[in-house]
PDB file of N, CA and C in Angstrom:
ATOM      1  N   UNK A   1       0.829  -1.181   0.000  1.00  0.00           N
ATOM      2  CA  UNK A   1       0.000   0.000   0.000  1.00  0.00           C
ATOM      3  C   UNK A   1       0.880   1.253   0.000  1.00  0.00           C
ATOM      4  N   UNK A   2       1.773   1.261   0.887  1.00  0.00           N
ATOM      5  CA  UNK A   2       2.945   2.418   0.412  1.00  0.00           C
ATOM      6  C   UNK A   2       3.410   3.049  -0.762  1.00  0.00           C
ATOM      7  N   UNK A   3       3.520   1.727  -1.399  1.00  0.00           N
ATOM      8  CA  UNK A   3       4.827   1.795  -2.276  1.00  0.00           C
ATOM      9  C   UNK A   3       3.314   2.346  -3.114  1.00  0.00           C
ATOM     10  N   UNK A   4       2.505   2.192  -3.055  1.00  0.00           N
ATOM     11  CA  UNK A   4       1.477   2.437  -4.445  1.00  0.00           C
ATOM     12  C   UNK A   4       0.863   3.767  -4.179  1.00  0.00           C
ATOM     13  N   UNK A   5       0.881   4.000  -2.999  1.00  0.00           N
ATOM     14  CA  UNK A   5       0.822   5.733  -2.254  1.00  0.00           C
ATOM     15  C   UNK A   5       2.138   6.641  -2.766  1.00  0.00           C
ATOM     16  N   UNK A   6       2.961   5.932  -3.211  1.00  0.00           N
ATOM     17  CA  UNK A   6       4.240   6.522  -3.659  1.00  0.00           C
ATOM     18  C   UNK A   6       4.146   7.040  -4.867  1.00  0.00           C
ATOM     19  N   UNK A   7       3.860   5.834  -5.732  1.00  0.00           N
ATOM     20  CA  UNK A   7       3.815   5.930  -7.093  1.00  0.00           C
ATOM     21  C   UNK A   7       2.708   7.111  -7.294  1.00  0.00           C
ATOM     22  N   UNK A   8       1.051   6.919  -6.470  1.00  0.00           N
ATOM     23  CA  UNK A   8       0.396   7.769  -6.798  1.00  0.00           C
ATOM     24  C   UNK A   8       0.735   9.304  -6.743  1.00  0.00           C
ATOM     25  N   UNK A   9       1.687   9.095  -5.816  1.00  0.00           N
ATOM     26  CA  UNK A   9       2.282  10.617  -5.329  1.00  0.00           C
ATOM     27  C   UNK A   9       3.140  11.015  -6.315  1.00  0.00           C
ATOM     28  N   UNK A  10       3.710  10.636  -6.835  1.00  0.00           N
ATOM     29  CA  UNK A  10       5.066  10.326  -8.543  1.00  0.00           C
ATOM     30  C   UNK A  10       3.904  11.127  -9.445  1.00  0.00           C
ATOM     31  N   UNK A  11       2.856  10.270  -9.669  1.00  0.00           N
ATOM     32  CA  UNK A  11       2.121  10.591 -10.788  1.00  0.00           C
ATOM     33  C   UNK A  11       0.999  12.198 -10.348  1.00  0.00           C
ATOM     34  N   UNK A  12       0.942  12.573  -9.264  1.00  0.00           N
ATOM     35  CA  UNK A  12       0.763  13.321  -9.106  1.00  0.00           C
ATOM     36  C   UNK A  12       1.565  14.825  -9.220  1.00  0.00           C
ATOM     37  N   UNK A  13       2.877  14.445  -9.027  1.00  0.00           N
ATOM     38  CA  UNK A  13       3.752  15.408  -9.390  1.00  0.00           C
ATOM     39  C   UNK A  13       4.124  15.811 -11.043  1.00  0.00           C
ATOM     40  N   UNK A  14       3.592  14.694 -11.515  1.00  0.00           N
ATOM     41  CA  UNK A  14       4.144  14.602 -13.208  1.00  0.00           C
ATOM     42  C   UNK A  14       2.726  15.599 -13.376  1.00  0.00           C
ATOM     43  N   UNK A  15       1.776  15.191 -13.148  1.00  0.00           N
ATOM     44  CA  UNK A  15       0.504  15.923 -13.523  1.00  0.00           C
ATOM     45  C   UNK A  15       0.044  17.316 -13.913  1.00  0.00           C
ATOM     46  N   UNK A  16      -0.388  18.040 -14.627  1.00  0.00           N
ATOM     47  CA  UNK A  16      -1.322  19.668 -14.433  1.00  0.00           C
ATOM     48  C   UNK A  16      -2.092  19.390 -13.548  1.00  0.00           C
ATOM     49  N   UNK A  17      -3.103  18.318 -13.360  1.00  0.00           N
ATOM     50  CA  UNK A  17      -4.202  18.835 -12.801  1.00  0.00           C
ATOM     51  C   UNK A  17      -4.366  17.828 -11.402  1.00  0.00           C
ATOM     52  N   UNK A  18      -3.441  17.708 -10.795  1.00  0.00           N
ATOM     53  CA  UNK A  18      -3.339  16.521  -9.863  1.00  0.00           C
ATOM     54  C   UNK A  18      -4.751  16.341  -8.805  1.00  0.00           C
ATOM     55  N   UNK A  19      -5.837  17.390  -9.209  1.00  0.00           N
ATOM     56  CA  UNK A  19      -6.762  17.199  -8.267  1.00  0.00           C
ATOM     57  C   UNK A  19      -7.551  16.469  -8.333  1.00  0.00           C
ATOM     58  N   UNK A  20      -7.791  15.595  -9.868  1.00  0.00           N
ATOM     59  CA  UNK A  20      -8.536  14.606 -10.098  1.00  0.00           C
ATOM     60  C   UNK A  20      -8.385  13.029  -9.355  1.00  0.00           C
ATOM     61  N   UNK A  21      -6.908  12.926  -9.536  1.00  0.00           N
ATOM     62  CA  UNK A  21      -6.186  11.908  -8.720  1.00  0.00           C
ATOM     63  C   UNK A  21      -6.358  12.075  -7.559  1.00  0.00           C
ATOM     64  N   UNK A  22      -6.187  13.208  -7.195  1.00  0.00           N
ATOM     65  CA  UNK A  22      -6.669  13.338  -5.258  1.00  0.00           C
ATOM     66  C   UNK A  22      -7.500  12.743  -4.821  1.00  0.00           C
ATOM     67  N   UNK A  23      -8.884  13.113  -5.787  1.00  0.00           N
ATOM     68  CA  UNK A  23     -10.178  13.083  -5.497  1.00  0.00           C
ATOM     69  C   UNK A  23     -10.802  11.694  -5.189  1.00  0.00           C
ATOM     70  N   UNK A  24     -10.150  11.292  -6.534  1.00  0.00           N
ATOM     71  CA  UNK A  24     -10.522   9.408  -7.069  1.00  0.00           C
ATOM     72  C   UNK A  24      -9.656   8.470  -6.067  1.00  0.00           C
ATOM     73  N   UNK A  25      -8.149   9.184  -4.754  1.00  0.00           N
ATOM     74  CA  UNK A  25      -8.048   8.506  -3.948  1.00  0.00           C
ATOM     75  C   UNK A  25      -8.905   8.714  -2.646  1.00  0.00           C
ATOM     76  N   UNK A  26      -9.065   9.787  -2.297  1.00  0.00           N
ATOM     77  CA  UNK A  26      -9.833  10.193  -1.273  1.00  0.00           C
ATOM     78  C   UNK A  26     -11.274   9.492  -1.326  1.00  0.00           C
ATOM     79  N   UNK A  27     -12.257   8.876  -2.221  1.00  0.00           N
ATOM     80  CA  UNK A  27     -13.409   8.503  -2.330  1.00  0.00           C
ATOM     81  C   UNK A  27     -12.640   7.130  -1.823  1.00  0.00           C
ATOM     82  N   UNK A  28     -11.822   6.547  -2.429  1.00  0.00           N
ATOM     83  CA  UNK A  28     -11.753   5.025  -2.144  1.00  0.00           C
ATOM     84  C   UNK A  28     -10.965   5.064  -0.715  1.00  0.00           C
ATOM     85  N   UNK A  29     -10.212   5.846  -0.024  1.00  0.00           N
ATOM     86  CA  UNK A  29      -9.762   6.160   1.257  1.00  0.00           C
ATOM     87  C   UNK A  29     -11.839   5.972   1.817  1.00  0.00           C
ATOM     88  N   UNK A  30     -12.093   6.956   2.114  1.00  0.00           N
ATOM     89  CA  UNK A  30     -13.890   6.842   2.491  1.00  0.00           C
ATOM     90  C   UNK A  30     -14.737   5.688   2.255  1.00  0.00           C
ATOM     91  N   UNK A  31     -14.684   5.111   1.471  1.00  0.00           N
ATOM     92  CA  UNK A  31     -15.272   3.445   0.993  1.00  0.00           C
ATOM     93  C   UNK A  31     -14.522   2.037   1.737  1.00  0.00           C
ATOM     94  N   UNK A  32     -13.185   2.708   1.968  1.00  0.00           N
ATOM     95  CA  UNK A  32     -12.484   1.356   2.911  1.00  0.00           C
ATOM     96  C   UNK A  32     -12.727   1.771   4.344  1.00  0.00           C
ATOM     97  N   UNK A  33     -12.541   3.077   4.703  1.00  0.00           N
ATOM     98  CA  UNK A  33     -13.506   3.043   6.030  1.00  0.00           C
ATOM     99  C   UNK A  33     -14.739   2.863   6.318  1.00  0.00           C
ATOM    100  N   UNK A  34     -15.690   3.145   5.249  1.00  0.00           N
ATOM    101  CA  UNK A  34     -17.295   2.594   5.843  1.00  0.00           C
ATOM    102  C   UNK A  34     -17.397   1.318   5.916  1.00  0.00           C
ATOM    103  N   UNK A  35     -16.526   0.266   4.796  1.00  0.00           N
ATOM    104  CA  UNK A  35     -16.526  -0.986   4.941  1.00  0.00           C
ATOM    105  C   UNK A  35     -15.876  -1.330   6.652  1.00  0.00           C
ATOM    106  N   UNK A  36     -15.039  -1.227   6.662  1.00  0.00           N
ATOM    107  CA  UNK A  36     -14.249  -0.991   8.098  1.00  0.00           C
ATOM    108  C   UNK A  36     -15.386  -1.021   8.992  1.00  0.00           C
ATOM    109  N   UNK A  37     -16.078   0.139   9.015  1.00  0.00           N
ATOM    110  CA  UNK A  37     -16.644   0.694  10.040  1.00  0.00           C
ATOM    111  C   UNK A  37     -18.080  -0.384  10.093  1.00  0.00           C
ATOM    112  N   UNK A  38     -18.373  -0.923   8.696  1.00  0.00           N
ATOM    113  CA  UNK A  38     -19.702  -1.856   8.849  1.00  0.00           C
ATOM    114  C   UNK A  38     -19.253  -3.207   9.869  1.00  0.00           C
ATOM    115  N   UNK A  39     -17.802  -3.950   9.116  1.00  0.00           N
ATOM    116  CA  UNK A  39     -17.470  -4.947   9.929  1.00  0.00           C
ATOM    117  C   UNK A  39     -17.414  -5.019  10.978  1.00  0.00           C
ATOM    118  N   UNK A  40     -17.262  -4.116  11.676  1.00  0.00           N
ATOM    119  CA  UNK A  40     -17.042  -3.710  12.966  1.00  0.00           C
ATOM    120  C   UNK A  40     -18.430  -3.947  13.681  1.00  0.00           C
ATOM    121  N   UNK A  41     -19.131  -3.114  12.809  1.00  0.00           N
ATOM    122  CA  UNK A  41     -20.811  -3.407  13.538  1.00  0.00           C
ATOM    123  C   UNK A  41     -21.131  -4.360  13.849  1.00  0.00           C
ATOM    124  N   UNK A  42     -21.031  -5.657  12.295  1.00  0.00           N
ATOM    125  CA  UNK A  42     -21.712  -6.797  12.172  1.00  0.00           C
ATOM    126  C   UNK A  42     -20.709  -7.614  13.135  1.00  0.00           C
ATOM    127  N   UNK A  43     -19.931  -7.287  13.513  1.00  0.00           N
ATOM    128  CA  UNK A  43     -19.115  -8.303  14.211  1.00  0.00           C
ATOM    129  C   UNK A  43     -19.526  -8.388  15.933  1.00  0.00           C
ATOM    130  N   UNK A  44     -19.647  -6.864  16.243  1.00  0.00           N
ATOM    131  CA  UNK A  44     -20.463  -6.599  17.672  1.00  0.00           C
ATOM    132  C   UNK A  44     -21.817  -7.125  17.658  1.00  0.00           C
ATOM    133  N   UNK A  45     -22.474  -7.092  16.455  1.00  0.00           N
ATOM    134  CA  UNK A  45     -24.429  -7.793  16.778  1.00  0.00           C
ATOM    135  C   UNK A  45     -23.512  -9.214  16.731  1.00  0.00           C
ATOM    136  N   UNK A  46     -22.636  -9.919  16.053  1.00  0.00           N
ATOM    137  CA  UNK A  46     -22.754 -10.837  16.184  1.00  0.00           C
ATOM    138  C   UNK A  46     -21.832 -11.622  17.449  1.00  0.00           C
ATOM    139  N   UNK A  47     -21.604 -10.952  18.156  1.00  0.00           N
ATOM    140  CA  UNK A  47     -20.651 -10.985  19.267  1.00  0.00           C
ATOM    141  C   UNK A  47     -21.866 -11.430  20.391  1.00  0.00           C
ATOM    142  N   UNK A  48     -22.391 -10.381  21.006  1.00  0.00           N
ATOM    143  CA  UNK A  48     -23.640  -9.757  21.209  1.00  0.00           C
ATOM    144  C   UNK A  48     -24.800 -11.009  20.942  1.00  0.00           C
ATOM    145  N   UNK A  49     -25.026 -11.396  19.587  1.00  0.00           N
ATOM    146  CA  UNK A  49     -26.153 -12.858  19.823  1.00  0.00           C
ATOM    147  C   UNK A  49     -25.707 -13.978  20.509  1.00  0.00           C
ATOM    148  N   UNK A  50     -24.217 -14.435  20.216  1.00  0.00           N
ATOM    149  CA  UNK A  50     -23.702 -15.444  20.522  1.00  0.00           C
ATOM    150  C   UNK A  50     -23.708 -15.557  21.889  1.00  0.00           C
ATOM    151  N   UNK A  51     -22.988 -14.269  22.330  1.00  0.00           N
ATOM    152  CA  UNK A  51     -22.849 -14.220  23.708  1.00  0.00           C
ATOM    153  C   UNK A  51     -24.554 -14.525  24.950  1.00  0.00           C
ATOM    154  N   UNK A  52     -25.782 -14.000  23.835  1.00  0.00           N
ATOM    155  CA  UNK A  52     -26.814 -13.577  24.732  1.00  0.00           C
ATOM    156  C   UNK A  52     -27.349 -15.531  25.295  1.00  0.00           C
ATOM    157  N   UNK A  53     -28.383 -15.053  26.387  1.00  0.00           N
ATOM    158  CA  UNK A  53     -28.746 -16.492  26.353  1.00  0.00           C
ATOM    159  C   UNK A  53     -30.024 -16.459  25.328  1.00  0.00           C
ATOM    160  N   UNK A  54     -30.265 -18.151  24.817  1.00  0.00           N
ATOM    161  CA  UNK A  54     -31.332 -18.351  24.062  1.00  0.00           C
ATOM    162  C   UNK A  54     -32.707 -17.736  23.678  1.00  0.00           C
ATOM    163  N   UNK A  55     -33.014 -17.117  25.577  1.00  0.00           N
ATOM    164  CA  UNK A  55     -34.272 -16.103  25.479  1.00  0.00           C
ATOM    165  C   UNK A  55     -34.287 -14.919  24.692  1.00  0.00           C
ATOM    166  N   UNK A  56     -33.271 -14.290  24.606  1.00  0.00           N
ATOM    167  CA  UNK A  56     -32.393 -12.732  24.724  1.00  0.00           C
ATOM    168  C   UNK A  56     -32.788 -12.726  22.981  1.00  0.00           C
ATOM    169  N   UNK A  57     -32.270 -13.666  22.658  1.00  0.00           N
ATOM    170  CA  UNK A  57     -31.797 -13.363  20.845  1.00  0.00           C
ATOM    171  C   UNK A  57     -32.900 -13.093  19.990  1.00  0.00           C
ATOM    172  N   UNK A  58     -34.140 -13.373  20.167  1.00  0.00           N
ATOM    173  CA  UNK A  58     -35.673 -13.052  19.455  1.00  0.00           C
ATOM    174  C   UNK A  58     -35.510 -11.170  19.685  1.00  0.00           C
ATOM    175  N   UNK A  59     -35.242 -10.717  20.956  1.00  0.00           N
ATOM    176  CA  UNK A  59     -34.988  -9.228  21.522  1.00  0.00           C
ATOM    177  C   UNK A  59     -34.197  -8.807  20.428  1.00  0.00           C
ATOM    178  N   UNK A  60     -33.258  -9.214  20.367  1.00  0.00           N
ATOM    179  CA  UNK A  60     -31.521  -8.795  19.986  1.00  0.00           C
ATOM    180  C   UNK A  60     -31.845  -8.415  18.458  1.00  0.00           C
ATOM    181  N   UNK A  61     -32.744  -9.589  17.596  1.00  0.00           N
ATOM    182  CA  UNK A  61     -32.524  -9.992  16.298  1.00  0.00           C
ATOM    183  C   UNK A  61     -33.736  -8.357  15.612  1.00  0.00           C
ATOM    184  N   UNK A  62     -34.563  -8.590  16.792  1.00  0.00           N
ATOM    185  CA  UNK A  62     -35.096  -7.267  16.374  1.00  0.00           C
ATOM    186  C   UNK A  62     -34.979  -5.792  16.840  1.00  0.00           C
ATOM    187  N   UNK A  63     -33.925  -5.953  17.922  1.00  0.00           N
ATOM    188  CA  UNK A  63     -33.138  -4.675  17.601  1.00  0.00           C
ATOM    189  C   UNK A  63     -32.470  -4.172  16.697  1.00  0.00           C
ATOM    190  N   UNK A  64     -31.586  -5.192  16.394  1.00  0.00           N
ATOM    191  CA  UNK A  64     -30.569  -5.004  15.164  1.00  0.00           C
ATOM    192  C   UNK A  64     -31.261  -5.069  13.938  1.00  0.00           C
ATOM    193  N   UNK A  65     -32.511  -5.181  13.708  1.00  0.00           N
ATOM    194  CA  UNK A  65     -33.434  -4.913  12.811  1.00  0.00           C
ATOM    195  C   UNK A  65     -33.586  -5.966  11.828  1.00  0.00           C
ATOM    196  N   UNK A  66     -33.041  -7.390  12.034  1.00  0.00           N
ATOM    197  CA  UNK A  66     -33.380  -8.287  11.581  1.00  0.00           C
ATOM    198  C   UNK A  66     -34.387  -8.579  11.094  1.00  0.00           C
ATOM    199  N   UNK A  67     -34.727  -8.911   9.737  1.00  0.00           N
ATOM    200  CA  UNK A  67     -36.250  -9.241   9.544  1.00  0.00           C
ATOM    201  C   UNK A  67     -36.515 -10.530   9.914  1.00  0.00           C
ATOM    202  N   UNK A  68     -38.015 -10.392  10.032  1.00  0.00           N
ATOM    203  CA  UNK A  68     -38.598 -11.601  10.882  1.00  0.00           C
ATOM    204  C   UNK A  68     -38.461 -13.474  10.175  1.00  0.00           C
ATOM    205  N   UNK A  69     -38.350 -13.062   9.312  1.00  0.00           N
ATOM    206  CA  UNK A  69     -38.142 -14.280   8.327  1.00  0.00           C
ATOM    207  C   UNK A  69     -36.907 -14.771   8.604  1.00  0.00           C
ATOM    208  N   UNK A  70     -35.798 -14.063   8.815  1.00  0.00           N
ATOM    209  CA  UNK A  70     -34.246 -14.436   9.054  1.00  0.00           C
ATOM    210  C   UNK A  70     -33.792 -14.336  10.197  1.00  0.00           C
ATOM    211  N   UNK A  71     -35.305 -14.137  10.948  1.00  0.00           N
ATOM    212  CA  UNK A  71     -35.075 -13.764  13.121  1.00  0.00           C
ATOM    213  C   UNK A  71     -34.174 -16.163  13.138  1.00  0.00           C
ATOM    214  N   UNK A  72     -35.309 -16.679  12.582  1.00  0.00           N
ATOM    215  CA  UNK A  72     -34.807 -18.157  13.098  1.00  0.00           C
ATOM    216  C   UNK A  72     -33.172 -18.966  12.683  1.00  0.00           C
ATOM    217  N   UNK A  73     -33.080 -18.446  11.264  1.00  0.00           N
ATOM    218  CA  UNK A  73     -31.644 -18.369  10.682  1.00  0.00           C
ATOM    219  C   UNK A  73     -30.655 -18.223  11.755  1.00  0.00           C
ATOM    220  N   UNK A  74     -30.621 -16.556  12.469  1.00  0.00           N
ATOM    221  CA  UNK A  74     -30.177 -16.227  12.881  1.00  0.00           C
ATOM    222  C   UNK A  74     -29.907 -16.948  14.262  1.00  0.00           C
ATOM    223  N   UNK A  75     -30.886 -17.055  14.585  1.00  0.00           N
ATOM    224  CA  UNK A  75     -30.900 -17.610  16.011  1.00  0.00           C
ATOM    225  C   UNK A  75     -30.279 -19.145  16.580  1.00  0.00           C
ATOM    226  N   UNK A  76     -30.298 -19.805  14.919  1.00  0.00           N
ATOM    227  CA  UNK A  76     -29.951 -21.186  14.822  1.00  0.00           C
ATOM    228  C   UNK A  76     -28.345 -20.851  14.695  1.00  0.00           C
ATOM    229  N   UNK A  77     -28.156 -20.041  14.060  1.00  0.00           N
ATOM    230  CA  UNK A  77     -26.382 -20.225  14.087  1.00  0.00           C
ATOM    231  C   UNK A  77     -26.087 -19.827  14.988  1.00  0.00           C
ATOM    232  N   UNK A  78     -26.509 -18.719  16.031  1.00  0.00           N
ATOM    233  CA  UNK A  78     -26.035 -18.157  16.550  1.00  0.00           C
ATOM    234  C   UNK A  78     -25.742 -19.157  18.036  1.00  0.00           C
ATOM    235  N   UNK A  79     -26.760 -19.766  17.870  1.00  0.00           N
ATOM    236  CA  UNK A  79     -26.652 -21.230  19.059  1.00  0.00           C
ATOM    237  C   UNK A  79     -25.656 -22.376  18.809  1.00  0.00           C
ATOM    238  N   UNK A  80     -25.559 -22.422  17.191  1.00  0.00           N
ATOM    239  CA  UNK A  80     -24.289 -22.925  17.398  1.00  0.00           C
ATOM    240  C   UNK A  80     -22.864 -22.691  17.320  1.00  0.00           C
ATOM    241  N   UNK A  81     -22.716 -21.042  17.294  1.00  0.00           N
ATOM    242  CA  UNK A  81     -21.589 -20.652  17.660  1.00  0.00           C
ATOM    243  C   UNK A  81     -21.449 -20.454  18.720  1.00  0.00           C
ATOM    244  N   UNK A  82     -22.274 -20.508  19.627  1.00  0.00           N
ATOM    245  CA  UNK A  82     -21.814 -20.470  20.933  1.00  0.00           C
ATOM    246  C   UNK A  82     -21.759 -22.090  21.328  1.00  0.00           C
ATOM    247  N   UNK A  83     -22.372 -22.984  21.020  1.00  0.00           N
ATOM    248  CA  UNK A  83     -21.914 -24.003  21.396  1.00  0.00           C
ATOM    249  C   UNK A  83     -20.616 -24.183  20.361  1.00  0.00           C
ATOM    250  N   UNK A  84     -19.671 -24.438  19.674  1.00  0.00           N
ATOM    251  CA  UNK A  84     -18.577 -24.104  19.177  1.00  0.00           C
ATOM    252  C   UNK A  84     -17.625 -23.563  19.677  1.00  0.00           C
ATOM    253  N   UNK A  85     -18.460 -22.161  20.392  1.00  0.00           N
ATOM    254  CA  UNK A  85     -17.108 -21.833  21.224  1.00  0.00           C
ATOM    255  C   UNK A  85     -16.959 -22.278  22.618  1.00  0.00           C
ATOM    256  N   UNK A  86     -17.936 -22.982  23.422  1.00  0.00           N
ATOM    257  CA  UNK A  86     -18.191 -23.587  24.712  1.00  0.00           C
ATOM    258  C   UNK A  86     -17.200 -24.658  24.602  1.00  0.00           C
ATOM    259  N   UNK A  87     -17.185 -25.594  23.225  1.00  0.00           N
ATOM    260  CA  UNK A  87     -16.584 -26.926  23.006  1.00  0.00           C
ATOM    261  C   UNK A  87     -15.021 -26.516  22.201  1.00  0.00           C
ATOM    262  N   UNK A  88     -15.080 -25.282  22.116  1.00  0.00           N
ATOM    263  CA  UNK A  88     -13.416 -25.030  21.409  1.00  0.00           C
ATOM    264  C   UNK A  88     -13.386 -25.691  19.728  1.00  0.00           C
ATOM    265  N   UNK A  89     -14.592 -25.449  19.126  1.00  0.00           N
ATOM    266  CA  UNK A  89     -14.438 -26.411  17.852  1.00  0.00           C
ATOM    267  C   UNK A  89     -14.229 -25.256  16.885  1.00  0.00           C
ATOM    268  N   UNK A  90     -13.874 -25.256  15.805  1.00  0.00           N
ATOM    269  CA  UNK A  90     -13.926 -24.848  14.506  1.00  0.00           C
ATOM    270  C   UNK A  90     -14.672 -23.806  14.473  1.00  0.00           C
ATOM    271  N   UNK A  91     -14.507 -22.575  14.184  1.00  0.00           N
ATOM    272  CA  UNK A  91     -15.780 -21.285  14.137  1.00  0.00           C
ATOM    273  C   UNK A  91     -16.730 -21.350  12.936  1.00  0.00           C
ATOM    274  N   UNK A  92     -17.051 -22.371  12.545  1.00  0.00           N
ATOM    275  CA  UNK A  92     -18.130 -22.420  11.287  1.00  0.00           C
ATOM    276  C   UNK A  92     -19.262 -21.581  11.228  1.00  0.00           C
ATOM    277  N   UNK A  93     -19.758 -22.035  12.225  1.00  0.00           N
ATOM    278  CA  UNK A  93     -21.351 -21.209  11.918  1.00  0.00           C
ATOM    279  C   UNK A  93     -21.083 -19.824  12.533  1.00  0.00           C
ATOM    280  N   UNK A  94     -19.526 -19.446  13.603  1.00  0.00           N
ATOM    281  CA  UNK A  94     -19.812 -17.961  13.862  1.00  0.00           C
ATOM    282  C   UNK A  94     -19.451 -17.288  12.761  1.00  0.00           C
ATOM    283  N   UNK A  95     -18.526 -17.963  11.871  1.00  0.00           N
ATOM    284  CA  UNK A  95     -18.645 -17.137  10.129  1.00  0.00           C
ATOM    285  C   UNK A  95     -19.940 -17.170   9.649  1.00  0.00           C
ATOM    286  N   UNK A  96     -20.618 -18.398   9.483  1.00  0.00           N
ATOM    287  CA  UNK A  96     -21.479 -18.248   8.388  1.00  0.00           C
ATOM    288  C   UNK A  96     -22.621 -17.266   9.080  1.00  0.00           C
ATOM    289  N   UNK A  97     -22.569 -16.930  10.383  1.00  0.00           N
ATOM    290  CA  UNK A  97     -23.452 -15.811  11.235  1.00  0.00           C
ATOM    291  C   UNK A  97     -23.392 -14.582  10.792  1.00  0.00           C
ATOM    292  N   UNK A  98     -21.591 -14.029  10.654  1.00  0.00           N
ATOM    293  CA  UNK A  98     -20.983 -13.261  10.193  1.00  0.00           C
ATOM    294  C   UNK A  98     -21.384 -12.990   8.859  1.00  0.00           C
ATOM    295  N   UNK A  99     -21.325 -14.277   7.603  1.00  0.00           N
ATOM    296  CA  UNK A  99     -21.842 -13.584   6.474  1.00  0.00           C
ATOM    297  C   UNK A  99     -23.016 -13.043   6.514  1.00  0.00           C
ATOM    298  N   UNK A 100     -23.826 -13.873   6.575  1.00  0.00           N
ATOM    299  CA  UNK A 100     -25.256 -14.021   7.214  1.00  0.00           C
ATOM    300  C   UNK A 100     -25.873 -12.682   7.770  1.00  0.00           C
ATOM    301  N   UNK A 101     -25.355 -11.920   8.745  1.00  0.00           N
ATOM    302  CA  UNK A 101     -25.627 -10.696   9.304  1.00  0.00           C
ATOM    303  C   UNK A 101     -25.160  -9.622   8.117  1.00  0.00           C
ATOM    304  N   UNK A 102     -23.920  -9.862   7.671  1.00  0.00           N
ATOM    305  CA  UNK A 102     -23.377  -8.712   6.069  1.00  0.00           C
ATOM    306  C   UNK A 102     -24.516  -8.985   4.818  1.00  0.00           C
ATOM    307  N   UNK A 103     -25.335  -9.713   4.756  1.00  0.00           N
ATOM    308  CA  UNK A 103     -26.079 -10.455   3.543  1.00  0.00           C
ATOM    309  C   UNK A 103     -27.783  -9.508   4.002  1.00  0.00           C
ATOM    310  N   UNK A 104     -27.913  -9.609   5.335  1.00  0.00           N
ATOM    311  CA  UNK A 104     -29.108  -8.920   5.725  1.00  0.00           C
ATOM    312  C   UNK A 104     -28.767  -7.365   5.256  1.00  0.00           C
ATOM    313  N   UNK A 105     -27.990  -7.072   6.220  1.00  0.00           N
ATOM    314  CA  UNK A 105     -27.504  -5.330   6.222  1.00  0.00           C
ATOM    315  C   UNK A 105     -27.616  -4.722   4.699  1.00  0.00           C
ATOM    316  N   UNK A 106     -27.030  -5.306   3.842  1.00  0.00           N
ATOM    317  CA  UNK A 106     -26.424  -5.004   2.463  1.00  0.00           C
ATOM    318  C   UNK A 106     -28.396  -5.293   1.778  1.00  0.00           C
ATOM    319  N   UNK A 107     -28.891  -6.326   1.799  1.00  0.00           N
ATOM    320  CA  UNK A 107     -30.452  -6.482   1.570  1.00  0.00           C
ATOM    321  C   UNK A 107     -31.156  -5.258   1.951  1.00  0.00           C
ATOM    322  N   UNK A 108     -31.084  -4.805   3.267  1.00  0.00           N
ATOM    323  CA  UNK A 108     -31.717  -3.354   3.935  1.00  0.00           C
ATOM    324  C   UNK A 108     -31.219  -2.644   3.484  1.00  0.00           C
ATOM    325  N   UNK A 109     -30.198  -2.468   2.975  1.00  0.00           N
ATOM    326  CA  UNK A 109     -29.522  -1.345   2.237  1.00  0.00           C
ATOM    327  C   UNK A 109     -30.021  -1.029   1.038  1.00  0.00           C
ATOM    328  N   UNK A 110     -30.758  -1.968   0.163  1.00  0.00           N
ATOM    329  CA  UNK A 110     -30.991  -1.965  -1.180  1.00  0.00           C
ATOM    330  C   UNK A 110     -32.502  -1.730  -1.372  1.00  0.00           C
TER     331      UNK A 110
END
């Protein structure tokens, strides 16, 4: 990433109008932080279900605004990532929770 911050900086100096290049890095600088900043989210709701007990997560799924159709999805992996992590096994389903929660968000988004 440096070395290509370098070069962009090279080609910025060769340039007249170097503000176009600015611009077109600064948008994708802003797009890797909102991504950033989403993972972060989906990783706390999904921290947050795993952690809750069984009662809790029907609450949880519709805070985080889960729709009701994907409240049981949710609730099924989320039981077995916590049993996963109780037994020290393989994090399968707390990924596929993980996609799973990015697949909703990105759906509400659209």
């Amino acid at each position: 990433k440096r070395r290509q911050l370098q070069y962009i900086g090279r080609l910025m100096r060769e340039e007249e109008h170097p503000e176009a290049i600015s611009d077109a890095v600064e948008t994708l600088r802003e797009r890797e932080e909102g991504g950033t900043l989403l993972a972060r989210q989906i990783e706390a709701q999904r921290e947050a279900l795993v952690s809750a007990a069984p009662g809790e997560r029907p609450a949880l799924c519709a805070r985080f605004g889960i729709p009701p159709q994907s409240t049981k999805e949710v609730e099924d992996l989320a039981a077995r990532a916590a049993n996963e992590r109780e037994y020290r096994r393989p994090p399968h389903a707390f990924r596929a929770l993980f996609r799973l929660l990015r697949e909703i968000g990105q759906q509400g988004q659209d």
